[in-house]
C-alpha atoms as a PDB file:
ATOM      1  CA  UNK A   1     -23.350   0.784   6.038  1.00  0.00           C
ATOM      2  CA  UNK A   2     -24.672   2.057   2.518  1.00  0.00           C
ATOM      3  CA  UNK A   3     -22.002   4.934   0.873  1.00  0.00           C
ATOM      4  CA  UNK A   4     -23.637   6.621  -2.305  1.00  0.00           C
ATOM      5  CA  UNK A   5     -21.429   7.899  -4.698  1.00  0.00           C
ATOM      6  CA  UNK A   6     -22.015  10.918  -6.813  1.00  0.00           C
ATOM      7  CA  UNK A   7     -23.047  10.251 -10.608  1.00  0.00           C
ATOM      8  CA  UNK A   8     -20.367   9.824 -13.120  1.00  0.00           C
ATOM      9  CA  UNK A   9     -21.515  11.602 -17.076  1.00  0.00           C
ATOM     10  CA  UNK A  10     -21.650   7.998 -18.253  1.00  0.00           C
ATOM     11  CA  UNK A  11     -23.834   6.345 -15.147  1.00  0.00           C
ATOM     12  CA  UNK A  12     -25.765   6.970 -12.110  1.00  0.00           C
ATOM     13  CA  UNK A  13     -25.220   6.958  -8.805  1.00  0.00           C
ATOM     14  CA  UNK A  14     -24.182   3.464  -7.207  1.00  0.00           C
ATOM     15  CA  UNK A  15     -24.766   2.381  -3.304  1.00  0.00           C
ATOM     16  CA  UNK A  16     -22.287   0.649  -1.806  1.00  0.00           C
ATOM     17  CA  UNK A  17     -22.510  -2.233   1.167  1.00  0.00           C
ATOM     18  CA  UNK A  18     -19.825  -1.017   3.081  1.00  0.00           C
ATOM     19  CA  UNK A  19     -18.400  -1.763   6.381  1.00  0.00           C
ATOM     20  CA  UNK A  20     -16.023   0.170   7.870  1.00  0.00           C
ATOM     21  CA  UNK A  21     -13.614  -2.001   9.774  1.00  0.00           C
ATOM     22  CA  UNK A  22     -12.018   1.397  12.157  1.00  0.00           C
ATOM     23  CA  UNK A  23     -12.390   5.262  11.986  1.00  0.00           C
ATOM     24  CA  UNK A  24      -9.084   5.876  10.101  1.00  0.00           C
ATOM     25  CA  UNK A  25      -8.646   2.986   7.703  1.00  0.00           C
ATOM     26  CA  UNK A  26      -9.820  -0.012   6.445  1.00  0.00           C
ATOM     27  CA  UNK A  27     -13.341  -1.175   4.953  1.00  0.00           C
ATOM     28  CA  UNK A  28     -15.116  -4.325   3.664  1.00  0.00           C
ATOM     29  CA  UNK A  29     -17.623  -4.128   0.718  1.00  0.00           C
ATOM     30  CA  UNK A  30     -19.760  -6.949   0.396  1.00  0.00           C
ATOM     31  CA  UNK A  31     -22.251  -8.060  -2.834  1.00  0.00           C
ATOM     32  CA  UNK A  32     -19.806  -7.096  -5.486  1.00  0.00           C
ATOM     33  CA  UNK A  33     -18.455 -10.016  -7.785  1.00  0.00           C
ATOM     34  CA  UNK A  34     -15.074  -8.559  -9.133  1.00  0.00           C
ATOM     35  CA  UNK A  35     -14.815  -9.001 -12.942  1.00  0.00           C
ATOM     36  CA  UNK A  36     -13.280  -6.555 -15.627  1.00  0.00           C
ATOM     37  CA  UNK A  37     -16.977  -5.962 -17.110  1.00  0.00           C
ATOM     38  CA  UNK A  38     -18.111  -3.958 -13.699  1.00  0.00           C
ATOM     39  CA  UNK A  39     -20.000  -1.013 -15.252  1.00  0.00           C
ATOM     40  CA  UNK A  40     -18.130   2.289 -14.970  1.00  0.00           C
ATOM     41  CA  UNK A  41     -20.471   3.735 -11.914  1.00  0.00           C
ATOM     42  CA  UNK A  42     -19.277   0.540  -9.418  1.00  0.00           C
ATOM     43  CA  UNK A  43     -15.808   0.896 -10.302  1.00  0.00           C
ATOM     44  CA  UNK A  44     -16.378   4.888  -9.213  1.00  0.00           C
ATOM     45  CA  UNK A  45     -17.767   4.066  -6.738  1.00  0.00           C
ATOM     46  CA  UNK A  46     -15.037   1.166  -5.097  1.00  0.00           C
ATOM     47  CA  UNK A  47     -12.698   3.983  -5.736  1.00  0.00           C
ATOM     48  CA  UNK A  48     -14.237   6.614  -3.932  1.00  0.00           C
ATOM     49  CA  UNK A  49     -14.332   3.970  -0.968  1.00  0.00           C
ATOM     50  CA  UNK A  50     -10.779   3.261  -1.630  1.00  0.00           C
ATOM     51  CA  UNK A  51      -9.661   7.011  -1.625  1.00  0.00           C
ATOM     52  CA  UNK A  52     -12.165   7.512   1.971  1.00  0.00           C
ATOM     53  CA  UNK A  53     -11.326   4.136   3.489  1.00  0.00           C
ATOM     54  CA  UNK A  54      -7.164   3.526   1.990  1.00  0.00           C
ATOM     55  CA  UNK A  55      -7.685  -0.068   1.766  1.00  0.00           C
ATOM     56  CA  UNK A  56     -10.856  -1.963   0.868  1.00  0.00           C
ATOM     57  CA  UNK A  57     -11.900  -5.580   1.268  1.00  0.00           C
ATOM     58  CA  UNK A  58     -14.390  -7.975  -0.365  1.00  0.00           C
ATOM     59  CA  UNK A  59     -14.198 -11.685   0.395  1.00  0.00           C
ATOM     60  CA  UNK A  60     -15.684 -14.367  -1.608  1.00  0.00           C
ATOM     61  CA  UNK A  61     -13.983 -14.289  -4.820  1.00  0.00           C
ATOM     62  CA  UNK A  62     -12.666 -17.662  -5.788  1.00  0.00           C
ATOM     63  CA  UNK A  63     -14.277 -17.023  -9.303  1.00  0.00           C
ATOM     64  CA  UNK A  64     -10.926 -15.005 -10.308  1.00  0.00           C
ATOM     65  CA  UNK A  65      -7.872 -16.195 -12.513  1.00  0.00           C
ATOM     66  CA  UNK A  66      -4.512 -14.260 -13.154  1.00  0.00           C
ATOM     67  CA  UNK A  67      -6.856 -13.251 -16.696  1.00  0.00           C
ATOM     68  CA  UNK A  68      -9.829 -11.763 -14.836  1.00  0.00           C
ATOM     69  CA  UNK A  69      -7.481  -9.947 -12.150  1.00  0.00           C
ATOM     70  CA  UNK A  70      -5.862  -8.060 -14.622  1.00  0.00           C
ATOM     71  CA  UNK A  71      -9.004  -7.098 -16.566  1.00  0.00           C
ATOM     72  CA  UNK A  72     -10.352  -5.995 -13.227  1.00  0.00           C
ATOM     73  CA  UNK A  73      -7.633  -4.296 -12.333  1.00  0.00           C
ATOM     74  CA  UNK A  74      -6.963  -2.549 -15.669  1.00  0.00           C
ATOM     75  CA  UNK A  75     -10.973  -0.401 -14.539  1.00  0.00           C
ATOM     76  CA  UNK A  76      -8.676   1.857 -12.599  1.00  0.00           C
ATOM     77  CA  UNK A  77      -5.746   2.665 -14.845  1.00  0.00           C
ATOM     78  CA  UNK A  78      -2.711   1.845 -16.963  1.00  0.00           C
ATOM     79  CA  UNK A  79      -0.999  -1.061 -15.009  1.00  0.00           C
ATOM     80  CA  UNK A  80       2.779  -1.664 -14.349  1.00  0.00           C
ATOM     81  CA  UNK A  81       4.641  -4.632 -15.077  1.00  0.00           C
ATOM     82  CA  UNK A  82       4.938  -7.148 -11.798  1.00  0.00           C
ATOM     83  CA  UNK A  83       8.189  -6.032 -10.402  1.00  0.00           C
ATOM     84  CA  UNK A  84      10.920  -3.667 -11.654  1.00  0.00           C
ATOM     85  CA  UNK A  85      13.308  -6.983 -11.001  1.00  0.00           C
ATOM     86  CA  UNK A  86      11.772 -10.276  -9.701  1.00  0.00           C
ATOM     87  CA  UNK A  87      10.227 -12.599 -12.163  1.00  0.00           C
ATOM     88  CA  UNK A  88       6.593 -12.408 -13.099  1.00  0.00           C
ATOM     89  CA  UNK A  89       4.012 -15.237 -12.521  1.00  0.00           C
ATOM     90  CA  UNK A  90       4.618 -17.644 -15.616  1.00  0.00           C
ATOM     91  CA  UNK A  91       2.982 -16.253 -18.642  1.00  0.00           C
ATOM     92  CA  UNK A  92       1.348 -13.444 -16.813  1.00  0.00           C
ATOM     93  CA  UNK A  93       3.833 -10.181 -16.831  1.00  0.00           C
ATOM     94  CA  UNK A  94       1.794  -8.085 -15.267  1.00  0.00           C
ATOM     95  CA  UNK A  95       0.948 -10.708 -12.223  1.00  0.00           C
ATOM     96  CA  UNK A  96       3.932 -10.370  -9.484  1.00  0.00           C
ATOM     97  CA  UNK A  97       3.291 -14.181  -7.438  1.00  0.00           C
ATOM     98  CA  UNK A  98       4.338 -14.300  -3.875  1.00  0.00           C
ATOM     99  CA  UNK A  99       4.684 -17.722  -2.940  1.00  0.00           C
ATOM    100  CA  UNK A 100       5.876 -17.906   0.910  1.00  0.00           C
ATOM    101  CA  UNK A 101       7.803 -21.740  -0.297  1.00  0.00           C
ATOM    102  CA  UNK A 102       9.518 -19.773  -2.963  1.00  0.00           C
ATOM    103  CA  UNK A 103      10.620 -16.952  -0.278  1.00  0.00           C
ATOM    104  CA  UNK A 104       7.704 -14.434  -0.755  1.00  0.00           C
ATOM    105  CA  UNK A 105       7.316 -13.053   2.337  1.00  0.00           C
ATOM    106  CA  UNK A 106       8.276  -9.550   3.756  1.00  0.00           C
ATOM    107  CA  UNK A 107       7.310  -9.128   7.121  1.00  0.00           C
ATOM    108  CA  UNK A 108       7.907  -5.808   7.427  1.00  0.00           C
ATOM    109  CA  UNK A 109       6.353  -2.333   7.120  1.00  0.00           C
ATOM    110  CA  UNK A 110       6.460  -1.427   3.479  1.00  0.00           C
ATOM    111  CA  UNK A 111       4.810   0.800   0.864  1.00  0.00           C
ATOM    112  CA  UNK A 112       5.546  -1.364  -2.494  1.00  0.00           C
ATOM    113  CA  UNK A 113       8.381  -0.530  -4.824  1.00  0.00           C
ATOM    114  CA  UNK A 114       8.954   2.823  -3.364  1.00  0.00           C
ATOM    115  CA  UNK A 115      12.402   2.533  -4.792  1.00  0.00           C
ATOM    116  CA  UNK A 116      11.216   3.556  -7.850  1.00  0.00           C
ATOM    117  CA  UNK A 117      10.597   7.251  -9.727  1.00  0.00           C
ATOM    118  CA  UNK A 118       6.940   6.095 -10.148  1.00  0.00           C
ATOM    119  CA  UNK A 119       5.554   3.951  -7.187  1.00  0.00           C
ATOM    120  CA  UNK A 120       2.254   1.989  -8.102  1.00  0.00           C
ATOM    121  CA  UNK A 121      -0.625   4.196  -7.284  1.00  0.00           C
ATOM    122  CA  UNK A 122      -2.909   1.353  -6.544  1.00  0.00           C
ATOM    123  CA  UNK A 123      -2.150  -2.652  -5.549  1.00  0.00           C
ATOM    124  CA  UNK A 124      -4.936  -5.283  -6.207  1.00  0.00           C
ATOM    125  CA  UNK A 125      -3.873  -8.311  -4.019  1.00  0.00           C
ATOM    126  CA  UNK A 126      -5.945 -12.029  -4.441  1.00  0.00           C
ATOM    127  CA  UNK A 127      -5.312 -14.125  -2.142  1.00  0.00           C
ATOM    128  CA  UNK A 128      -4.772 -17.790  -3.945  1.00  0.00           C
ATOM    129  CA  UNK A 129      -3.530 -20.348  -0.737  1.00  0.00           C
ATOM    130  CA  UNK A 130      -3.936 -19.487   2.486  1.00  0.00           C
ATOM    131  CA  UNK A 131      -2.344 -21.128   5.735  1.00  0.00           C
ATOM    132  CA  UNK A 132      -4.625 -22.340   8.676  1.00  0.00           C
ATOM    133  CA  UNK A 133      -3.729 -20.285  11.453  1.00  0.00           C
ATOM    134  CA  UNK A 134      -1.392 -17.145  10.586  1.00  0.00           C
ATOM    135  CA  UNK A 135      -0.713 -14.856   7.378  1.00  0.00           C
ATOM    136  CA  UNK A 136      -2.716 -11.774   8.068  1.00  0.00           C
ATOM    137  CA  UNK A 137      -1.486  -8.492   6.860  1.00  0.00           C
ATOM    138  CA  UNK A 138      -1.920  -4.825   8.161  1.00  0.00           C
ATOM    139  CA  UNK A 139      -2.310  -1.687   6.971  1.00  0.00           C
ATOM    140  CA  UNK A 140      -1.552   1.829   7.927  1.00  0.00           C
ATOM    141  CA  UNK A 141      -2.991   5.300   7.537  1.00  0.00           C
ATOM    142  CA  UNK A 142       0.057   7.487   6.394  1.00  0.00           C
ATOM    143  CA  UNK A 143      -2.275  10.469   6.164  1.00  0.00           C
ATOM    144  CA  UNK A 144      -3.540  10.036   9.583  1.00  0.00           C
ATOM    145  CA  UNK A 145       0.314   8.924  10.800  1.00  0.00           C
ATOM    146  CA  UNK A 146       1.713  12.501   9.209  1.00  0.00           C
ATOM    147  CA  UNK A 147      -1.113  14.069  11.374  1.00  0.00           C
ATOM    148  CA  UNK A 148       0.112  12.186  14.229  1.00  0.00           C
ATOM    149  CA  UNK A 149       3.490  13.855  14.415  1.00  0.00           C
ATOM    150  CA  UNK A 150       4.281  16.140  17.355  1.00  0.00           C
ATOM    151  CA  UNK A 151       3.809  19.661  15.377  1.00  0.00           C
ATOM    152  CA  UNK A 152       7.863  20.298  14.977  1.00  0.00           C
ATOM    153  CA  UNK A 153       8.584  16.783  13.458  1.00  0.00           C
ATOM    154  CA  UNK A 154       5.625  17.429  10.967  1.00  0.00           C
ATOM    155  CA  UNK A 155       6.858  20.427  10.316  1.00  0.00           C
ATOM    156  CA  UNK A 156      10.684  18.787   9.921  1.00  0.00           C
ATOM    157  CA  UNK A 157       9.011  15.954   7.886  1.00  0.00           C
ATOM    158  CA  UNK A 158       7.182  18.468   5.536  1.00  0.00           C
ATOM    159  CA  UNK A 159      10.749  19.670   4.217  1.00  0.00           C
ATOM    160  CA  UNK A 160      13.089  16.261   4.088  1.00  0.00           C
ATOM    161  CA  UNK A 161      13.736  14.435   1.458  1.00  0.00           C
ATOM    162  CA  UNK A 162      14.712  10.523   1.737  1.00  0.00           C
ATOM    163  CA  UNK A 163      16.779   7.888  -0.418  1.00  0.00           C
ATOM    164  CA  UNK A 164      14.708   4.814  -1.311  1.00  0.00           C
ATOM    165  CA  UNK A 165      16.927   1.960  -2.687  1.00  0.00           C
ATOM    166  CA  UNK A 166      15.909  -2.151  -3.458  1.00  0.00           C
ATOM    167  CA  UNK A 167      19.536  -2.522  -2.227  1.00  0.00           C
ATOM    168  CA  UNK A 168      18.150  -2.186   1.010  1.00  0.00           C
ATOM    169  CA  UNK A 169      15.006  -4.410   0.871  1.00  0.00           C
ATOM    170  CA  UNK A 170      13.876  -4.147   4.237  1.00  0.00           C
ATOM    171  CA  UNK A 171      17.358  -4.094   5.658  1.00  0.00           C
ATOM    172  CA  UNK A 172      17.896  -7.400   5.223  1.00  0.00           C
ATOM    173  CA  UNK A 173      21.698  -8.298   4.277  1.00  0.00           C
ATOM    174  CA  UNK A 174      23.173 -11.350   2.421  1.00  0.00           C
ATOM    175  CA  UNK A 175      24.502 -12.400   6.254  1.00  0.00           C
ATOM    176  CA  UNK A 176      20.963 -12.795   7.452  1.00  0.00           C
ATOM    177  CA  UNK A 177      20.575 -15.474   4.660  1.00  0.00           C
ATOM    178  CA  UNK A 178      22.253 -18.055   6.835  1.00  0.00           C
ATOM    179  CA  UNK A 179      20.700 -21.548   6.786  1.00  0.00           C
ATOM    180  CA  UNK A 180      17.728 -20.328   4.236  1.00  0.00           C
ATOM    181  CA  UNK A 181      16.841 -22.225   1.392  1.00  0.00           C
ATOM    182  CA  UNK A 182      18.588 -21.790  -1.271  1.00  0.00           C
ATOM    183  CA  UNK A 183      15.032 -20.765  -3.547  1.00  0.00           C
ATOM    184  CA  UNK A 184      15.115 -17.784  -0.470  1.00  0.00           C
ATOM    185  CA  UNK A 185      18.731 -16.809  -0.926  1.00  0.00           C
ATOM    186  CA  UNK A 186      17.796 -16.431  -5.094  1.00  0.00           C
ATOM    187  CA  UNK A 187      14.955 -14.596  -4.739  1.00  0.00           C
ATOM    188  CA  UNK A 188      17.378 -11.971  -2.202  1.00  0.00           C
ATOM    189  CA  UNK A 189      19.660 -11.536  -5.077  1.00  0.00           C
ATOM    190  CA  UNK A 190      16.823 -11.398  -7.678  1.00  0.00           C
ATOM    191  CA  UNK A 191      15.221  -8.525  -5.880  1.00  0.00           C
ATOM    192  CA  UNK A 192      18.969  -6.919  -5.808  1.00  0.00           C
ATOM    193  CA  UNK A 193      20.074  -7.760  -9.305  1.00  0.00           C
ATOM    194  CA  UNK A 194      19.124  -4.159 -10.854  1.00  0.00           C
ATOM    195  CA  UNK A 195      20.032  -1.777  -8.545  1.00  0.00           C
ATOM    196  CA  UNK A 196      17.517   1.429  -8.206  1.00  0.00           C
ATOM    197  CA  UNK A 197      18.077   4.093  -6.184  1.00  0.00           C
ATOM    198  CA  UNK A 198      15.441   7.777  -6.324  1.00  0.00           C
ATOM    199  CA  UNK A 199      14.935  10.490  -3.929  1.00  0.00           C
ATOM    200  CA  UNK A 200      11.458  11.026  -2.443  1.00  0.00           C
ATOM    201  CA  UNK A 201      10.280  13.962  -0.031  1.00  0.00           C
ATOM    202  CA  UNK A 202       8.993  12.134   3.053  1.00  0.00           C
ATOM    203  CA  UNK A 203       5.861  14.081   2.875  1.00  0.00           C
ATOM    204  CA  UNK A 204       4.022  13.350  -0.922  1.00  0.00           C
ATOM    205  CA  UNK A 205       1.214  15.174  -1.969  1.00  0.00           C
ATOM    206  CA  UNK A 206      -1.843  12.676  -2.681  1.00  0.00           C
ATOM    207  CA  UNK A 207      -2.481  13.138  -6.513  1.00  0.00           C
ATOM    208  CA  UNK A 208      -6.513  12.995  -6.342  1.00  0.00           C
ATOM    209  CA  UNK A 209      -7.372  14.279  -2.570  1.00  0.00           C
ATOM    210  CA  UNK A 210      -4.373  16.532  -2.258  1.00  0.00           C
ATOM    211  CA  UNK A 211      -3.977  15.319   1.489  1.00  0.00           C
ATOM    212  CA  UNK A 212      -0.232  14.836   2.697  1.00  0.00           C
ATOM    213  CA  UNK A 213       1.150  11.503   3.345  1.00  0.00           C
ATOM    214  CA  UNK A 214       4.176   9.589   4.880  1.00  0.00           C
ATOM    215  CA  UNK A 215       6.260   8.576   1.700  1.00  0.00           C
ATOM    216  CA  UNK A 216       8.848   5.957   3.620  1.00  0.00           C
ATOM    217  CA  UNK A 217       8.919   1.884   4.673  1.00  0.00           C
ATOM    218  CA  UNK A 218      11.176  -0.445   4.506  1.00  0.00           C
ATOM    219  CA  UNK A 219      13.219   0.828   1.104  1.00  0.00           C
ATOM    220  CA  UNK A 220      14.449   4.348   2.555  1.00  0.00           C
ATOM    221  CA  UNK A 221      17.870   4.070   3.223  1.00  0.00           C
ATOM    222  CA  UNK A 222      18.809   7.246   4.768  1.00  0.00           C
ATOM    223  CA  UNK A 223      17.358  11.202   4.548  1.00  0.00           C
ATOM    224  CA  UNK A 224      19.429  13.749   2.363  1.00  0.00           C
ATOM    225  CA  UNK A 225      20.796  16.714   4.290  1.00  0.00           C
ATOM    226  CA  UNK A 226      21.167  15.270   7.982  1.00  0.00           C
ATOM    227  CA  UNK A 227      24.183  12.444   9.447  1.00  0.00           C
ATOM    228  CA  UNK A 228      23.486   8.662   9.619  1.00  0.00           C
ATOM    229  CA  UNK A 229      23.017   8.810  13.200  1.00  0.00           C
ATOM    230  CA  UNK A 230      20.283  12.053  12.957  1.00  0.00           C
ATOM    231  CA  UNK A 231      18.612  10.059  10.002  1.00  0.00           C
ATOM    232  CA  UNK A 232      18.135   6.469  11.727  1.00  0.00           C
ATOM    233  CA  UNK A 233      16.693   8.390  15.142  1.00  0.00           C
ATOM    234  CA  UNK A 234      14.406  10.477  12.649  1.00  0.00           C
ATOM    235  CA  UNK A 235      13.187   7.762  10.474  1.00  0.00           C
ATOM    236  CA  UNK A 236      12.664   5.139  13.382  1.00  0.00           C
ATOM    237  CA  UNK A 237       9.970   8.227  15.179  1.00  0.00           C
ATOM    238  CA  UNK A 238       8.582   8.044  11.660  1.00  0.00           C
ATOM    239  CA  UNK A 239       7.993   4.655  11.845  1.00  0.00           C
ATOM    240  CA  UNK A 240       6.681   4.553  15.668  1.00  0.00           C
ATOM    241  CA  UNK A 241       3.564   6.725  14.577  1.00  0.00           C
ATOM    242  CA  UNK A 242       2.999   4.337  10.978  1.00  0.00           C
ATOM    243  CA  UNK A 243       2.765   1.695  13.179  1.00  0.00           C
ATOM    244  CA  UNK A 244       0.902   2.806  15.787  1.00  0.00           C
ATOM    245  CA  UNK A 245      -2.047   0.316  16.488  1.00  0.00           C
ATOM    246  CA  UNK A 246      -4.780   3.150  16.284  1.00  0.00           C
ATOM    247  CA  UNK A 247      -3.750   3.673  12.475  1.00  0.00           C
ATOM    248  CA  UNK A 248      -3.615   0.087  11.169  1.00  0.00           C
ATOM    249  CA  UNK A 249      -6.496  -2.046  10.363  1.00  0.00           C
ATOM    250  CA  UNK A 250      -5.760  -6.277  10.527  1.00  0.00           C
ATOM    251  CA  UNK A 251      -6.907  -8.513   7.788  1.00  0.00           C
ATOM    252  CA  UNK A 252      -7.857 -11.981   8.283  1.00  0.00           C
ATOM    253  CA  UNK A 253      -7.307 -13.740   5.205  1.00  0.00           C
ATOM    254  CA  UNK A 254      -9.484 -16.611   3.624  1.00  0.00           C
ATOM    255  CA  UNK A 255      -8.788 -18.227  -0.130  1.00  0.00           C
ATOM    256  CA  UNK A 256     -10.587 -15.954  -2.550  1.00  0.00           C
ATOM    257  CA  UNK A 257     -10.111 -12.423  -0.808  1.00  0.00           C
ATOM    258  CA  UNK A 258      -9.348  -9.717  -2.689  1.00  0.00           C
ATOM    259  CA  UNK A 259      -7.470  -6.481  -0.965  1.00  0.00           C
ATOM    260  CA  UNK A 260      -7.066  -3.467  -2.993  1.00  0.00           C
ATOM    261  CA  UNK A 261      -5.245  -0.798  -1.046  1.00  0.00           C
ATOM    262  CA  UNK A 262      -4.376   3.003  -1.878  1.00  0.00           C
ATOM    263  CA  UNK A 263      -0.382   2.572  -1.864  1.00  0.00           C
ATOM    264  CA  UNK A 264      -0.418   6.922  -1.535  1.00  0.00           C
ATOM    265  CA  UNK A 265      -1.318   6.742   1.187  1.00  0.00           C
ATOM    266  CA  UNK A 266      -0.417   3.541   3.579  1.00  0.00           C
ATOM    267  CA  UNK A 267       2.435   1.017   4.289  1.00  0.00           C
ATOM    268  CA  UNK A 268       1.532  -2.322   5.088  1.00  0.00           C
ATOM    269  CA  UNK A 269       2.812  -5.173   6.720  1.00  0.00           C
ATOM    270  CA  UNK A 270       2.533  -9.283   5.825  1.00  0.00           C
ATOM    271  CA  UNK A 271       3.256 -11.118   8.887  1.00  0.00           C
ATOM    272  CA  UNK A 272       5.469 -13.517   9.021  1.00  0.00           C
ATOM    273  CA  UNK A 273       3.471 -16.062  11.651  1.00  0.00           C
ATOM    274  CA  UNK A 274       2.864 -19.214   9.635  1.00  0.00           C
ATOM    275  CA  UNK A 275       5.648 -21.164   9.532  1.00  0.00           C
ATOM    276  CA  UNK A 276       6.393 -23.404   6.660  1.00  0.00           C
ATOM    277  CA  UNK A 277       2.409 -23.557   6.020  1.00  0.00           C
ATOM    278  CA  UNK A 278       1.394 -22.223   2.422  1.00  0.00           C
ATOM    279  CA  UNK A 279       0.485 -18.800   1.709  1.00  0.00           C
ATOM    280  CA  UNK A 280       0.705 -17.917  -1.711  1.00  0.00           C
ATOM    281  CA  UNK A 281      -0.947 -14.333  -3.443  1.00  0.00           C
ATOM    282  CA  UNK A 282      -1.264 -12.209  -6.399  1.00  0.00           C
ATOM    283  CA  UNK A 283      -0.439  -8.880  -6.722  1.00  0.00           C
ATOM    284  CA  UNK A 284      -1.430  -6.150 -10.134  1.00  0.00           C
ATOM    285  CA  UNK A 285      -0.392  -2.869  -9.898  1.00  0.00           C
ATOM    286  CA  UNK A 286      -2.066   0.168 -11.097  1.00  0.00           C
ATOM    287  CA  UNK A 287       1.047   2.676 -12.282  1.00  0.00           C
ATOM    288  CA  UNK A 288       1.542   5.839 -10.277  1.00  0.00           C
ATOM    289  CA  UNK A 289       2.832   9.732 -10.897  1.00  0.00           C
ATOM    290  CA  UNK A 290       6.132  10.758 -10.920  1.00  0.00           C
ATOM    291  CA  UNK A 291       5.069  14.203  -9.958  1.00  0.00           C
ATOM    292  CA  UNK A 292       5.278  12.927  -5.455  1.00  0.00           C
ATOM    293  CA  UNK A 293       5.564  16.758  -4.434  1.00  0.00           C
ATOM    294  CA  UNK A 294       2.194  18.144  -5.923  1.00  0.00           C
ATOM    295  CA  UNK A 295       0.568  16.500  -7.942  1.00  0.00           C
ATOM    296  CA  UNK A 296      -1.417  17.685 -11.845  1.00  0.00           C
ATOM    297  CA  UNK A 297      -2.389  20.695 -11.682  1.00  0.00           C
ATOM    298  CA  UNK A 298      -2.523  21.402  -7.868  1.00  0.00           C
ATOM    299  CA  UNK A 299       0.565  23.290  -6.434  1.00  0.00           C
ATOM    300  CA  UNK A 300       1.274  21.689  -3.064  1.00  0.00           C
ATOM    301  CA  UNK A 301       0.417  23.604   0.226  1.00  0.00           C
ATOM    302  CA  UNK A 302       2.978  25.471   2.368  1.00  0.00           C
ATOM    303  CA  UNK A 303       4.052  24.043   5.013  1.00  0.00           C
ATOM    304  CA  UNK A 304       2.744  27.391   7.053  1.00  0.00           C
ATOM    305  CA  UNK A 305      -0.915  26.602   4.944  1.00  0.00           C
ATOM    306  CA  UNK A 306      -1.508  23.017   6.032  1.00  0.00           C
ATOM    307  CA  UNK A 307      -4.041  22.661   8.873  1.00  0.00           C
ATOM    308  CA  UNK A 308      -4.598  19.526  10.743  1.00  0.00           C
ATOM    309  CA  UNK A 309      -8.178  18.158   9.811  1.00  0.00           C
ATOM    310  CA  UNK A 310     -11.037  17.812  12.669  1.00  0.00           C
ATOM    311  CA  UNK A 311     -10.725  14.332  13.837  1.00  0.00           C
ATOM    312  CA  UNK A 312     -13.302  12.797  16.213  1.00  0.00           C
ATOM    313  CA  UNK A 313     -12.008  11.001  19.505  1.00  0.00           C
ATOM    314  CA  UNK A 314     -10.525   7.442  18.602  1.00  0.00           C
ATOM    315  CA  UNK A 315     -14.164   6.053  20.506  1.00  0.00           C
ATOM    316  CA  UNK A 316     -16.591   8.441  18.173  1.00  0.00           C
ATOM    317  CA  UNK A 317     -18.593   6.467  15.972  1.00  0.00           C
ATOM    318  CA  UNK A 318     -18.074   8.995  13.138  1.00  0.00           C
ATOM    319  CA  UNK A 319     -15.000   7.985  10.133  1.00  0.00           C
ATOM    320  CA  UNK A 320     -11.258  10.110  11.361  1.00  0.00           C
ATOM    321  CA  UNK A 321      -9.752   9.948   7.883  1.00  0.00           C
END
């Protein structure tokens, strides 16, 4: 499938090869060699893909180093360091490694480093090792999930707010570290060793399409306002619809790939399948807004003013989100 986007002042128009891989989320774009030279009309156009499709794919590009990453991933804004707390690839600050023998792995849903005032607008992930058999991740819609809700827990959803912490990375707890490596158990306390802790609404505004989107995953610790009981029963209905088969899209990984995903707007999900095979990646991050309720210049909808968008039947050939 061929997307056109519209011309930029500084280019023309630029058709994409893109496949969409399901109707809410997920597409592959083929016959694009990722470099930080791609003139200013391909980049627009991968991002207008990436804003349509939430996560975008392109396979076949073993040609990139930690050097050409970053300059590639610096064509869609001011980056962020590698990780508010873990240590960076070696000599690369802005290159966060996760190497599964080292204790990278999450295997859980997760938008990334929500536990912070700005999260990362955009994640670039290259995939460096890959195991045999095992290793994929998924993605979620959070647009689509928000529409999801029965009406009242939208509506309920529209007006919480959350606490995100890295003191509660996934809800794992020091006891669960039993019998792990040691390498596993430092990498725990790494990730805790500066704690952060900022309050989110659940519901964030999307800074460039203004759409509404699930702000949670595996940081929130509990919603402001309601008990612990009322807050683990809300959060885990909130979590049902994220993961919810007909949002998520499953990627296949081979050596070379290159994900680059819309962290507004999903949560994703690095399975933990492989077993003591290798899987090691590299993630740059492209910095967010600190402005979650409504973003520049665009005052965020009532919750009265927000109407569900038309969405074709699950089987319609036609794009949902």
């Amino acid at each position: 499938m061929t997307v056109d986007t519209a011309p930029t002042p500084a280019s023309t128009a630029v058709a994409l090869d893109v496949e969409p891989l399901t109707i809410r989320i997920g597409a592959e774009i083929r016959g694009v060699r990722l470099d930080g030279d791609l003139d200013a009309a391909t980049v627009a156009a991968i991002r207008a893909a990436l804003l349509r499709h939430r996560v975008v794919f392109f396979r076949g590009q073993g040609h990139l180093t930690p050097d050409i990453q970053i300059a590639f991933a610096r064509l869609f804004g001011e980056l962020t360091l590698a990780h508010p707390t873990q240590s960076s690839l070696e000599g690369y600050p802005l290159v966060h490694e996760l190497d599964a023998s080292k204790g990278g792995r999450a295997g859980a849903w997760h938008t990334d480093v929500t536990f912070t005032d700005r999260p990362p607008a955009i994640s670039i992930l290259r995939a460096v090792e890959i195991p045999p058999v095992g290793g994929d991740t998924i993605w979620s819609n959070t647009v689509s999930s928000y529409w999801d809700l029965p009406d009242q827990l939208r509506d309920a959803a529209d007006r919480l707010r959350v606490f995100h912490t890295n003191q509660h990375d996934y809800g794992l707890r020091a006891q669960d570290l039993e019998g792990l490596p040691e390498v596993f158990k430092e990498r725990f306390f790494e990730f805790r060793s500066k704690e952060f802790e900022v309050e989110h609404p659940v519901v964030r505004v999307h800074p460039e399409t203004g759409e509404p989107s699930l702000l949670l995953g595996g940081f929130v610790k509990q919603l402001t306002g309601v008990n612990q009981a009322q807050s683990f029963d809300l959060l885990r209905a909130f979590a049902e619809v994220v993961a919810k088969p007909e949002n998520t899209v499953r990627w296949k990984w081979r050596t070379g790939d290159v994900a680059i995903w819309d962290n507004r707007a999903t949560q994703h999900y690095a399975i933990n399948d492989y077993a003591d095979s290798p899987r090691i990646v590299h993630r740059v991050t492209v910095a967010g807004t600190t402005d979650l309720d409504s973003p520049p210049g665009r005052a965020a909808a009532p919750v009265s003013a927000r109407r569900k968008p038309s969405l074709p039947p699950l089987d319609s050939p036609t794009r949902g989100f």
